[in-house]
Protein backbone atom coordinates (compact mmCIF):
# COMPACT_ATOMS: atom_id res chain seq x y z
CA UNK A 1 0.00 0.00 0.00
CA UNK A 2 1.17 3.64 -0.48
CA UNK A 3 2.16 5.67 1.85
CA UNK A 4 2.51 9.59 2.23
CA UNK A 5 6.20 9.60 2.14
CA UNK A 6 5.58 8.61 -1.65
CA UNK A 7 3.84 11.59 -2.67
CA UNK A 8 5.93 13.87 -0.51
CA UNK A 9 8.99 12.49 -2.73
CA UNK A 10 6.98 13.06 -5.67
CA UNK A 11 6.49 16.67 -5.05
CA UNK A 12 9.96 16.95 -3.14
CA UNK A 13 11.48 16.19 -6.50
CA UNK A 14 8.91 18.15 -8.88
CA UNK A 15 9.21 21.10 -6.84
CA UNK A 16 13.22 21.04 -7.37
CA UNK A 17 12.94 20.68 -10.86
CA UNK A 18 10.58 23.81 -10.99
CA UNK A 19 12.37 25.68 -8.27
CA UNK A 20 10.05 29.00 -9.29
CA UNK A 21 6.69 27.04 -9.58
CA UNK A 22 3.64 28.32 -7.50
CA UNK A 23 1.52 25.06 -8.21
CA UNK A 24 1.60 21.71 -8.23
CA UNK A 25 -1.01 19.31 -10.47
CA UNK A 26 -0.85 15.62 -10.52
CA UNK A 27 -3.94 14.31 -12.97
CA UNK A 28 -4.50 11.42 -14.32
CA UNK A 29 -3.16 10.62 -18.29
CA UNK A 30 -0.86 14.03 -17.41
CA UNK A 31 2.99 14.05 -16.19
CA UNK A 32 3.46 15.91 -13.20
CA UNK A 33 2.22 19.72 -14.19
CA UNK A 34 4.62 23.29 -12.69
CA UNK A 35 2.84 26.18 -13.03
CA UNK A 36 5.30 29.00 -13.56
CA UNK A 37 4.18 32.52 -13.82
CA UNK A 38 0.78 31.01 -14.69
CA UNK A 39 2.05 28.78 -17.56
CA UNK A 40 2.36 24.98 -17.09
CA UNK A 41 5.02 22.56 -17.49
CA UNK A 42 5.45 19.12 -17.23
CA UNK A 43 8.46 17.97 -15.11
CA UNK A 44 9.27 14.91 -15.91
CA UNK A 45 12.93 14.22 -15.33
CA UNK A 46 13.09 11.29 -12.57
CA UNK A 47 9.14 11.07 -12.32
CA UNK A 48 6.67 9.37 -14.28
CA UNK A 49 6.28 10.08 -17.74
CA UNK A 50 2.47 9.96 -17.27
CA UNK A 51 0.49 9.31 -14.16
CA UNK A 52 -2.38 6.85 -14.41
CA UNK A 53 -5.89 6.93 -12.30
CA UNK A 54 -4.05 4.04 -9.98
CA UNK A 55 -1.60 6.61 -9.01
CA UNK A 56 -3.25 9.31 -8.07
CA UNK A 57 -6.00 7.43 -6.57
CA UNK A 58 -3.48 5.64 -4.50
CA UNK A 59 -1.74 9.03 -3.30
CA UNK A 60 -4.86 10.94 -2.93
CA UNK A 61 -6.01 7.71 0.00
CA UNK A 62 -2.41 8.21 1.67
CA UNK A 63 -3.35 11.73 1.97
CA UNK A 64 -6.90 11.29 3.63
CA UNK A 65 -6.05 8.27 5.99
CA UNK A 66 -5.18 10.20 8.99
CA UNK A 67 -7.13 13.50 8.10
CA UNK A 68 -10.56 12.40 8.86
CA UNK A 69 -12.43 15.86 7.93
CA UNK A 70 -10.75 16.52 4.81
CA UNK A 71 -10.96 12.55 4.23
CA UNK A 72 -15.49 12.91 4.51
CA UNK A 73 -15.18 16.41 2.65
CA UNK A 74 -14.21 14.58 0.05
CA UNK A 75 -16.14 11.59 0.36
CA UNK A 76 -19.06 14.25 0.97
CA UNK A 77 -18.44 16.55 -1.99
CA UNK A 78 -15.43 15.10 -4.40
CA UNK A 79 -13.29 18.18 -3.10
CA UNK A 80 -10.93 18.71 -0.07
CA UNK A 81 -8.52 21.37 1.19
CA UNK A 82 -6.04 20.57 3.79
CA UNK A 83 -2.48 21.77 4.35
CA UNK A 84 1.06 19.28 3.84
CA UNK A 85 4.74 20.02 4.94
CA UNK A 86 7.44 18.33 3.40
CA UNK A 87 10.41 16.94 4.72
CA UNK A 88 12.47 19.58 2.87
CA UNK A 89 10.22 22.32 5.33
CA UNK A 90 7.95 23.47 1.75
CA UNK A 91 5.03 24.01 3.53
CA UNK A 92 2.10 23.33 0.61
CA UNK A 93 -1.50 23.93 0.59
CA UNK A 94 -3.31 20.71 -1.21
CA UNK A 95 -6.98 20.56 -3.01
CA UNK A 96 -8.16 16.86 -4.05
CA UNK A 97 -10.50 16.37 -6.12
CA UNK A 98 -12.31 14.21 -8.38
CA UNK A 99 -12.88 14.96 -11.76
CA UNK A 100 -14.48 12.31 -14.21
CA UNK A 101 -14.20 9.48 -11.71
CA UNK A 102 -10.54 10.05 -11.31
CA UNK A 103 -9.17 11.64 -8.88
CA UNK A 104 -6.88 14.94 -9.46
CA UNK A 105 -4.96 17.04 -6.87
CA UNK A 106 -3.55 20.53 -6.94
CA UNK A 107 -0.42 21.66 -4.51
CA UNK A 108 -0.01 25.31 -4.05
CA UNK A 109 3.70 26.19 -2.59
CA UNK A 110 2.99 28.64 0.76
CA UNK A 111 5.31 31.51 1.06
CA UNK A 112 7.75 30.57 4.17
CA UNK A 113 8.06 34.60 5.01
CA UNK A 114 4.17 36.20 5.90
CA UNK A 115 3.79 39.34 3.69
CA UNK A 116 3.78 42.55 5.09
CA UNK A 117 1.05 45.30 3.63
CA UNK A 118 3.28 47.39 2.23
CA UNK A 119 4.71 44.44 -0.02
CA UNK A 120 1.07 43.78 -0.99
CA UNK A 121 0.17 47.42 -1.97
CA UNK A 122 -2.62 47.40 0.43
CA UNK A 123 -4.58 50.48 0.21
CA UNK A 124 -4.21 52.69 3.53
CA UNK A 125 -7.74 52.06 4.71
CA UNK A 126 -7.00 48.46 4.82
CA UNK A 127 -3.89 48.64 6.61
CA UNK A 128 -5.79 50.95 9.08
CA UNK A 129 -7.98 48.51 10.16
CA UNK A 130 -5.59 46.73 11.73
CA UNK A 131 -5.49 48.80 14.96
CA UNK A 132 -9.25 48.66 15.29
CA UNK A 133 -10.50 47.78 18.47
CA UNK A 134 -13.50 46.15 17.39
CA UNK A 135 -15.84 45.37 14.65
CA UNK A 136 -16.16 43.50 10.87
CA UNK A 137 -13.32 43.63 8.72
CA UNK A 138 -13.94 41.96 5.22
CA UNK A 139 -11.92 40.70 2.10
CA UNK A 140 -14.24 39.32 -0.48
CA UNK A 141 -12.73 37.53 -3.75
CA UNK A 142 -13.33 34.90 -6.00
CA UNK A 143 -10.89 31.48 -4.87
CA UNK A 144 -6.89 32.19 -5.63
CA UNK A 145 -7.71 36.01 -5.89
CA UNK A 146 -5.00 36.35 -2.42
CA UNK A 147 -8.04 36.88 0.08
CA UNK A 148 -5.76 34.57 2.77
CA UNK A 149 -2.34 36.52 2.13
CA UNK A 150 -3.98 40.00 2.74
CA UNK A 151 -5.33 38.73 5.97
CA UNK A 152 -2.27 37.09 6.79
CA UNK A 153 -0.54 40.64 6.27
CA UNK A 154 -3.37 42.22 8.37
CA UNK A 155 -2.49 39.69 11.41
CA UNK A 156 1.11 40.64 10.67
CA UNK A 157 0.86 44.16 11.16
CA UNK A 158 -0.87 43.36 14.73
CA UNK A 159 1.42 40.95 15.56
CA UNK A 160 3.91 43.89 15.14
CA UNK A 161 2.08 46.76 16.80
CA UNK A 162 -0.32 45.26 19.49
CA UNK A 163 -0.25 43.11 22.54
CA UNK A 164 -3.34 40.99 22.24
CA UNK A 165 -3.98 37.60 21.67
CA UNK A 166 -5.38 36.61 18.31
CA UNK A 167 -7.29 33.69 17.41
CA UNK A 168 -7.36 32.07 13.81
CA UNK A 169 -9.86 29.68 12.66
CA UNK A 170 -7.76 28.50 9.17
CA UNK A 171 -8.95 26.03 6.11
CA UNK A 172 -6.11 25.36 6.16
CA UNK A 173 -3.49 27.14 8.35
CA UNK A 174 -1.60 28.58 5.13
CA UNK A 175 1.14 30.97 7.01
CA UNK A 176 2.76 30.51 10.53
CA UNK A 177 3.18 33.88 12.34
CA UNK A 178 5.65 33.57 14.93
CA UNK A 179 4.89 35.16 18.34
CA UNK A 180 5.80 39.21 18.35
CA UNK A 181 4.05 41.74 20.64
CA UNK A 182 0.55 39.48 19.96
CA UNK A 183 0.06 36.03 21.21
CA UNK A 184 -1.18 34.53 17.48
CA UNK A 185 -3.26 31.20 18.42
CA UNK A 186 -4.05 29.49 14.78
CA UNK A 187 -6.16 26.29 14.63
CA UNK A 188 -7.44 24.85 11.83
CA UNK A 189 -10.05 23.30 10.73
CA UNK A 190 -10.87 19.70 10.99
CA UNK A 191 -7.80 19.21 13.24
CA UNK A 192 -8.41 22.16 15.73
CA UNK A 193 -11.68 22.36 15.38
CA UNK A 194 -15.22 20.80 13.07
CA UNK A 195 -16.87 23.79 12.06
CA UNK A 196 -16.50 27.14 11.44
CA UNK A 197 -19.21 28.36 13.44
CA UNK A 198 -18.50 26.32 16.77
CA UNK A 199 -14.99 27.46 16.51
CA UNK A 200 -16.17 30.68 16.49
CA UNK A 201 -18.32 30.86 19.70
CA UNK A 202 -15.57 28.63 21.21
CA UNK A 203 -13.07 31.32 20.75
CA UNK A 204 -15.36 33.49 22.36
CA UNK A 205 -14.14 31.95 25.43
CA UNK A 206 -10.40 32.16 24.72
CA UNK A 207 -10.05 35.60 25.97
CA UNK A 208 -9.17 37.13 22.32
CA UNK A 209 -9.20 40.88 21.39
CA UNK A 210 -8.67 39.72 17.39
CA UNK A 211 -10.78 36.58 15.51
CA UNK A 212 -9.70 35.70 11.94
CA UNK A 213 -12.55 33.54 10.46
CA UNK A 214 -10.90 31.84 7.19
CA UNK A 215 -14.21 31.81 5.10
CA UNK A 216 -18.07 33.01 6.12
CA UNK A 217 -19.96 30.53 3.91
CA UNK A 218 -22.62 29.68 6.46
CA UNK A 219 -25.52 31.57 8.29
CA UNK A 220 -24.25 30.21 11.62
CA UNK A 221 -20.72 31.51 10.93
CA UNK A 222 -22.00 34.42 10.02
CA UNK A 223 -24.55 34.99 12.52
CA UNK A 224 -21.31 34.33 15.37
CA UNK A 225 -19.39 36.40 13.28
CA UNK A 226 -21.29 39.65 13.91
CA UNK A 227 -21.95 39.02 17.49
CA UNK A 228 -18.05 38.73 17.98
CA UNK A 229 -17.79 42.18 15.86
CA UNK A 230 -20.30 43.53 18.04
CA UNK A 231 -19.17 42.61 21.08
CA UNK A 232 -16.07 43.81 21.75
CA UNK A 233 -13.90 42.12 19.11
CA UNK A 234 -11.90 42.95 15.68
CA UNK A 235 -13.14 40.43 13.79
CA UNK A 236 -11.25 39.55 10.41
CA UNK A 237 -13.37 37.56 7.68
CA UNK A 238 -13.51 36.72 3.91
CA UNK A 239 -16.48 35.82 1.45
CA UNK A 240 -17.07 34.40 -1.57
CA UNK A 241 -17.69 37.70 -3.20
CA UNK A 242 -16.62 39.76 -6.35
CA UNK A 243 -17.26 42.80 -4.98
CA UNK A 244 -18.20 44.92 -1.97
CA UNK A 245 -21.93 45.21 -3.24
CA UNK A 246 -21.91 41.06 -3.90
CA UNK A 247 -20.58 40.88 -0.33
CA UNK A 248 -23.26 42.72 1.22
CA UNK A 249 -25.58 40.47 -0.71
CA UNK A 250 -23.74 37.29 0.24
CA UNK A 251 -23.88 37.61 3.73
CA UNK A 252 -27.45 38.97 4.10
CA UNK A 253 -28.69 36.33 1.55
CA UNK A 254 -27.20 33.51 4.05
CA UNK A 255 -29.93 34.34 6.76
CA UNK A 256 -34.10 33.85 6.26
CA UNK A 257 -35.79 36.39 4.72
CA UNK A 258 -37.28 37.33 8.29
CA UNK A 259 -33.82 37.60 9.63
CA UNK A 260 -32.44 39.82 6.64
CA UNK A 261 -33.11 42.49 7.95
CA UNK A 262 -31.28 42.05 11.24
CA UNK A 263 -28.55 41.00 9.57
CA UNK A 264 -28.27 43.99 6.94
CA UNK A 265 -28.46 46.25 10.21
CA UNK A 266 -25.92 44.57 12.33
CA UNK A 267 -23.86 44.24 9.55
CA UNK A 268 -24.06 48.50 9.07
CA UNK A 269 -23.20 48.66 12.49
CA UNK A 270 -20.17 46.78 12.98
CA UNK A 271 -18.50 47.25 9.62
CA UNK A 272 -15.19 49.12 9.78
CA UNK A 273 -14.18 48.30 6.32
CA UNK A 274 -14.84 45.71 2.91
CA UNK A 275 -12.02 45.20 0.62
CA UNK A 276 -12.63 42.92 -2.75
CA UNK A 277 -9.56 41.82 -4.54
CA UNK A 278 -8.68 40.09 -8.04
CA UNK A 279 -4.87 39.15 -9.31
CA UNK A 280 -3.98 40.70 -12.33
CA UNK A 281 -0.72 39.60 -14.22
CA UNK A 282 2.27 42.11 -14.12
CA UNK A 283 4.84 43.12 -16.52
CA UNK A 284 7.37 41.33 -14.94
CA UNK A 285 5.45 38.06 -14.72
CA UNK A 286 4.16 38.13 -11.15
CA UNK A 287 1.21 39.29 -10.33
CA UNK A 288 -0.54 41.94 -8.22
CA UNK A 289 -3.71 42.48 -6.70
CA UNK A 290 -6.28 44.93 -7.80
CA UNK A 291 -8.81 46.74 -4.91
CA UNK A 292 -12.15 47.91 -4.14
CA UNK A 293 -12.35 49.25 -1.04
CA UNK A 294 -15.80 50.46 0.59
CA UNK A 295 -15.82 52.63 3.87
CA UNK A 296 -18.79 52.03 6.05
CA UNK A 297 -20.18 56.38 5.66
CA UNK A 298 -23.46 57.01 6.28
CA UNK A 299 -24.40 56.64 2.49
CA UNK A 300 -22.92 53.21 2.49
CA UNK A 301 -24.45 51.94 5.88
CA UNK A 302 -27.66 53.28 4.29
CA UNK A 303 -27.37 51.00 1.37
CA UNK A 304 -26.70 47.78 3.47
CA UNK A 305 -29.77 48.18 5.56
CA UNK A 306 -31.75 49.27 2.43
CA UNK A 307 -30.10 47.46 -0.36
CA UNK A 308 -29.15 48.59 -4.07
CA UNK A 309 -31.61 50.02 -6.42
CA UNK A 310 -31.00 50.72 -10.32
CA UNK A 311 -30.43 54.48 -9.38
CA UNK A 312 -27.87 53.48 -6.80
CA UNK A 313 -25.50 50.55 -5.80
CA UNK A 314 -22.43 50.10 -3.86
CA UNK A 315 -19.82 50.54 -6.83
CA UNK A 316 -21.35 53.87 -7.44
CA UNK A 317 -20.99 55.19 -3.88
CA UNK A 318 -17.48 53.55 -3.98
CA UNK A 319 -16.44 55.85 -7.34
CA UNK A 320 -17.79 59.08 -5.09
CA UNK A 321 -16.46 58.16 -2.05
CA UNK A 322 -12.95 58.97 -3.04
CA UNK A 323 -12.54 61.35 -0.37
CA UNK A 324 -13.34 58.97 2.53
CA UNK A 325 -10.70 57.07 0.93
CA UNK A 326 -12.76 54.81 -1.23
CA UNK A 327 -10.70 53.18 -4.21
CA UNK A 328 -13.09 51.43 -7.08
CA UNK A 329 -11.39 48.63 -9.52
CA UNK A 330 -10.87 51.58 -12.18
CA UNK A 331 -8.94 53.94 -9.82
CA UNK A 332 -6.87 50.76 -8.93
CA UNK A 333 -6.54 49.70 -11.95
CA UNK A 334 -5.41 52.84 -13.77
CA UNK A 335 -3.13 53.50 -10.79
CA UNK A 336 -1.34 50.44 -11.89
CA UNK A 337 -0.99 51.59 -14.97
CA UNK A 338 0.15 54.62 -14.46
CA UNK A 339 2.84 53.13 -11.85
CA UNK A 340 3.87 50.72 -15.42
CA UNK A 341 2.96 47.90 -13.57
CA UNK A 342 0.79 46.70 -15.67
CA UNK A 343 0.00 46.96 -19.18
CA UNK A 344 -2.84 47.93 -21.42
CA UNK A 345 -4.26 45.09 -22.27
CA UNK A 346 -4.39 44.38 -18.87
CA UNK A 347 -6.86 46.88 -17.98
CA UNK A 348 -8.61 45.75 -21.27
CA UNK A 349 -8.84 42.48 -19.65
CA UNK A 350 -9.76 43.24 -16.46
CA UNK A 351 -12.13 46.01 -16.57
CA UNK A 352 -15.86 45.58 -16.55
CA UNK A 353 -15.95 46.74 -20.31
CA UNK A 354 -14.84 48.34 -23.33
CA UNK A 355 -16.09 51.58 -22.28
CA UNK A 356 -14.56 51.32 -18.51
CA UNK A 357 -11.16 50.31 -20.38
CA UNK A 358 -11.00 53.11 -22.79
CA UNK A 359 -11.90 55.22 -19.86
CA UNK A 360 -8.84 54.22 -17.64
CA UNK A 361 -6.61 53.98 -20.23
CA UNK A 362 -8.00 57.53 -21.51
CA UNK A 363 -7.12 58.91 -17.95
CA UNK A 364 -3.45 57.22 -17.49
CA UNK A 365 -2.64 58.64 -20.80
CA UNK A 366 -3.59 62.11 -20.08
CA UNK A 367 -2.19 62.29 -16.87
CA UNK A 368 1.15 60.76 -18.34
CA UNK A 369 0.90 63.35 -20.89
CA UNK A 370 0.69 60.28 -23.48
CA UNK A 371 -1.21 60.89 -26.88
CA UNK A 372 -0.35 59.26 -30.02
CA UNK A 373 0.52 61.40 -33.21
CA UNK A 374 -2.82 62.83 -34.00
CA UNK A 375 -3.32 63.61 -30.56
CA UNK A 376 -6.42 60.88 -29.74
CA UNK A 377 -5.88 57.87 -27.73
CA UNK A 378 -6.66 54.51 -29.33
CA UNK A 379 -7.20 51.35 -28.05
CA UNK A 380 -8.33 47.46 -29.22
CA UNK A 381 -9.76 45.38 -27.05
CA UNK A 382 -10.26 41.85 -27.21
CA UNK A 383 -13.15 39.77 -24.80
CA UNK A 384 -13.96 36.21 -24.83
């Protein structure tokens, strides 16, 4: 029978062949997959040439045997997440899964250093919220769009700066933070503890100043989540979310429609600030994270009791709110830009539109004092 040790060879090896690889993928019919700068490549040299559904299979069950929640997650819903350090001290974050039948899994490398904000770029209301004393702090994103590296950098810069203990409830634990001024407590789940929600109200009674809840995707974790906020406790979250508006909707649609309310209001009250996040690829092949950020003014607290109507949603309060600080995926986008961080078809990519593109690109241009020999800015723009 195989063991662990097997795979942890496997990706020992594939790892040193692809020394700058972010990812790991082991499929069936496939050699073993690098991602590099977001590109695959097979690695190959001393592994198999192809892996077969027996091989995977077999190192996917070595995984699971002694992880018994990730082991019925997957049994439960043909994905699991769970966290693996190698013998060479690679710490990697692992999702199996089945696809077709077979089974696939997907390794992602985790940094050994935790990011600081200023190495993210974190816009300054973000990095403010770290020395809150209490309340909701939010970063909503799609999955791999860096939602668990900002918070990481967030419980960095407390670690640094305040003498309290923090609590983590992690899917998995994806960065260690050694102990500083803060006592940083991180548990994870399925090891630690079985739910998000219980682990919640249990840290309650672990005499914590900071929570970090790894994902809100329930209405009990949610519920727990806003009674920490509003009791007393900086409370750190993500959700499932593109943007601050689909946040607001996320967590209000988790409760019944006679509790929507309540939730809409506590969640005004407590709010200190929303950030949504996606990665966009640089010009010098990494990539970087572009921001909305949404300050809880009056306006905006308004709108989560209320909701959005067509004459007003969140992302148009976010483009006026500038002054409170307020950044909307344009302004970050065209900041980028500007900075040469990223290119033009970038932004064509990544904004909502043709129009919002031209727009940005429109702006950077002018501001750069860029215009092309008739003195009109043109642009072609490509979207599948």
């Amino acid at each position: 029978m195989m063991d662990v040790r097997h795979l942890e060879e496997l990706l020992d090896v594939a790892l040193k062949n692809a020394p700058r690889a972010s990812d790991v993928l082991l499929s069936p019919g496939s050699p073993v997959l690098a991602s590099v700068l977001g590109e695959l490549h097979p690695v190959t040299e001393g592994l198999p040439a192809l892996l077969t559904e027996a091989d995977t299979a077999a190192m996917a069950r070595a995984l699971l045997e002694n992880r018994p929640h990730a082991k019925a997650d997957h049994a439960a819903t043909g994905s699991a997440d769970l966290a693996l350090a190698l013998p060479s001290g690679t710490r990697l974050r692992a999702n199996v899964f089945l696809r077709l039948g077979a089974t696939a899994m997907v390794f992602r490398r985790l940094p050994d250093v935790v990011p600081t904000a200023a190495s993210l770029g974190l816009p300054r209301l973000v990095t403010e919220a770290a020395s809150a004393r209490d309340g909701l702090v939010v970063v909503a994103g799609s999955t791999g769009s860096g939602k668990s590296t900002t918070l990481a950098a967030l419980i960095d810069a407390i670690n640094q700066t305040r003498a309290v203990h923090v609590i983590t409830l992690e899917d998995p634990v994806e960065y260690l933070h050694a102990p500083r001024r803060a006592l940083v407590t991180q548990r994870e789940l399925g090891q630690d503890f079985q739910e998000f929600a219980s682990g919640l109200r249990a840290a309650m009674r672990q005499a914590p100043q900071v929570i970090l809840v790894g994902e809100i995707r329930d209405r009990d974790t949610a519920e727990a989540a806003l009674r920490a906020a509003e009791t007393g406790h900086l409370v750190l979250c993500t959700v499932h979310s593109t943007d601050c508006g689909g946040m607001v909707s996320r967590l209000a649609g988790l409760f019944e429609p006679a509790e929507e309310r309540f939730a809409r209001t506590a969640l005004a009250g407590c709010l200190r600030v929303a950030v949504a996040q996606r990665l966009a690829p640089t010009v010098d092949g990494a990539r970087t994270a572009v921001f909305e950020v949404m300050a809880p003014t009056l306006r905006v607290r308004e709108m989560i009791v209320s909701g959005e109507t067509e004459e007003a949603t969140f992302s148009e309060l976010i483009a006026q709110g500038k002054p409170h600080g307020m950044i909307g995926f344009p302004s970050s986008l065209g900041r980028l830009l500007l900075a040469g961080r990223v290119t033009e078809e970038t932004v064509a990519a990544y904004a909502a539109d043709r129009a919002e593109a031209v727009r940005i690109i429109d702006a950077v241009r002018a501001a750069a004092g860029k215009t092309d020999a008739a003195g009109t800015v043109k642009l072609e723009i490509e979207r599948g």
